[in-house]
Protein backbone atom coordinates (compact mmCIF):
# COMPACT_ATOMS: atom_id res chain seq x y z
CA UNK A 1 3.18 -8.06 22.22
CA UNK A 2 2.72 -4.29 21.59
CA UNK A 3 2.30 -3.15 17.56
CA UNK A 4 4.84 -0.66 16.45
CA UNK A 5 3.53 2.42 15.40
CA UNK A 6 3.57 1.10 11.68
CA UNK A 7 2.41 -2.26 12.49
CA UNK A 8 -0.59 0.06 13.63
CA UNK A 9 -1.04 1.64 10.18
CA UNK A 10 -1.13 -1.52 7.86
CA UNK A 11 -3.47 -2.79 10.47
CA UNK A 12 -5.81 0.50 9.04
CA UNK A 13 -4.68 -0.29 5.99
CA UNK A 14 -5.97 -4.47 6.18
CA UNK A 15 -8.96 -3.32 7.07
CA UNK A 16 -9.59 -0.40 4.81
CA UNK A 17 -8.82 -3.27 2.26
CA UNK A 18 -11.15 -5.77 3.49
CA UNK A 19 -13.83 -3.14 3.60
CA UNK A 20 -12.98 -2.75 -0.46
CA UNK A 21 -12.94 -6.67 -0.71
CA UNK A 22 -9.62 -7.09 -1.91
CA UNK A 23 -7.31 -9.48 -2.59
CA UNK A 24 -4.07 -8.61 -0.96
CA UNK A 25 -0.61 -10.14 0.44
CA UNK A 26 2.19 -8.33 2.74
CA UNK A 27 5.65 -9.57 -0.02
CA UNK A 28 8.84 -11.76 1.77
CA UNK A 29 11.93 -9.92 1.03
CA UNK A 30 14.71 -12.40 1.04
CA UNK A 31 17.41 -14.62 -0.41
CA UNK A 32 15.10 -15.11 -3.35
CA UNK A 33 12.98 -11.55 -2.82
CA UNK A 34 13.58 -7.68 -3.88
CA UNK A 35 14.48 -4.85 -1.87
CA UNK A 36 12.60 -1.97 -1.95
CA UNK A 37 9.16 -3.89 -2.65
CA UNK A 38 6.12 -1.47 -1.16
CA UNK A 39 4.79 -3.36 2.25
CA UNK A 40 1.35 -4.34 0.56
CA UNK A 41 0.29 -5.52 -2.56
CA UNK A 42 -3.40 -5.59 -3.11
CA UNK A 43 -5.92 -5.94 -6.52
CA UNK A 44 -9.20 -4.39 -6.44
CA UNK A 45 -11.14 -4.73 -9.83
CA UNK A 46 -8.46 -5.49 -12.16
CA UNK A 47 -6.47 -2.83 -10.53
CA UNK A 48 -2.62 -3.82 -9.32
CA UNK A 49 -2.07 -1.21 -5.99
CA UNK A 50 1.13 -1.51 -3.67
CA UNK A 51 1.56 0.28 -0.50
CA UNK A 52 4.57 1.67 1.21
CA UNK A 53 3.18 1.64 4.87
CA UNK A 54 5.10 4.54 7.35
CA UNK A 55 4.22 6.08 10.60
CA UNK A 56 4.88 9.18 12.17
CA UNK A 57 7.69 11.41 10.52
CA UNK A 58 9.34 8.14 8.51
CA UNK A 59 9.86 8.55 4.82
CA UNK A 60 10.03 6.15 1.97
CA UNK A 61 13.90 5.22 1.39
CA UNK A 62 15.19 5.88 -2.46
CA UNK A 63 14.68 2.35 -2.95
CA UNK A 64 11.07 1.97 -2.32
CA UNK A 65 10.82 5.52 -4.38
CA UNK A 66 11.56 3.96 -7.23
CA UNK A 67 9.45 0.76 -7.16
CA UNK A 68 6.56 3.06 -6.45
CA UNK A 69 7.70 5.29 -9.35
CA UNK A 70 8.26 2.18 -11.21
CA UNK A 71 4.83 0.33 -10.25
CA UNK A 72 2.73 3.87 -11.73
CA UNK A 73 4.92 4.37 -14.41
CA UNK A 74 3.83 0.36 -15.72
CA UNK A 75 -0.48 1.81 -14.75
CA UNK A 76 -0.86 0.77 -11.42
CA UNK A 77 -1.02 2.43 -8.43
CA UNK A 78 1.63 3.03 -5.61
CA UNK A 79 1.48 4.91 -2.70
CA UNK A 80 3.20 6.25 0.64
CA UNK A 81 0.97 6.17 3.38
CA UNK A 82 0.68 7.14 6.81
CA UNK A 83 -1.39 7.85 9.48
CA UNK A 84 -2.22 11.65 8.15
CA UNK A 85 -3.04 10.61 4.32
CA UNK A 86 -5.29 6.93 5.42
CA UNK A 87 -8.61 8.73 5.10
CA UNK A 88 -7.61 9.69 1.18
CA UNK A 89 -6.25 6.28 0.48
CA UNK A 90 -9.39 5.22 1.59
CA UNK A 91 -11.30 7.45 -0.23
CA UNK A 92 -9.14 6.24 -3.30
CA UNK A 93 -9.57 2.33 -2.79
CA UNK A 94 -13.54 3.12 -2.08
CA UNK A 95 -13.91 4.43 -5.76
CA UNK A 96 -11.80 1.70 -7.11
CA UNK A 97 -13.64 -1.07 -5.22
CA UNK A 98 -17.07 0.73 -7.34
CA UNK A 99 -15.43 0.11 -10.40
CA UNK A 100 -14.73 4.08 -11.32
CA UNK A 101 -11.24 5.51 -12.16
CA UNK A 102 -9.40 7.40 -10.19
């Protein structure tokens, strides 16, 4: 079975992550989950980090907006990402898996 062009990114993403040994888990929305939830939730050093994986021209709904606003606003870190801003992610996640602040 083919991967959809965001299937593709949070494969980049996995392994970016693995490459930063982190822990990490893709959230269930459901009958007991939350809408909105980013499509990754990772930890690197202490650090709480959620993802909002998109491809191409998508955009984060107003939902998934404001968990991201609402994950930074509580210290971690959120992001939007896509196939154009991986490599600074990466850069990002590389730093925090060193134990520096970002």
């Amino acid at each position: 079975m083919a991967r959809t062009p965001e299937g593709r990114v949070k494969d980049q993403i996995v392994e970016i992550l693995k490459a930063c040994n982190a822990y990490y888990f893709f959230p269930q929305s459901g009958i007991y989950g939350r809408s909105g939830l980013p499509d990754i939730i990772a930890c690197i050093n202490g650090r709480f980090i959620a993802i909002e994986c998109k491809a191409g021209k998508n955009t984060a709904t107003a939902l998934q907006l404001k968990e991201i606003g609402k994950i930074n606003d509580a210290g971690g870190f959120a992001v939007v990402v896509n196939e154009d801003n991986m490599d600074r992610l990466a850069a990002v996640l590389n730093v925090m898996s060193k134990g520096e602040r970002v």
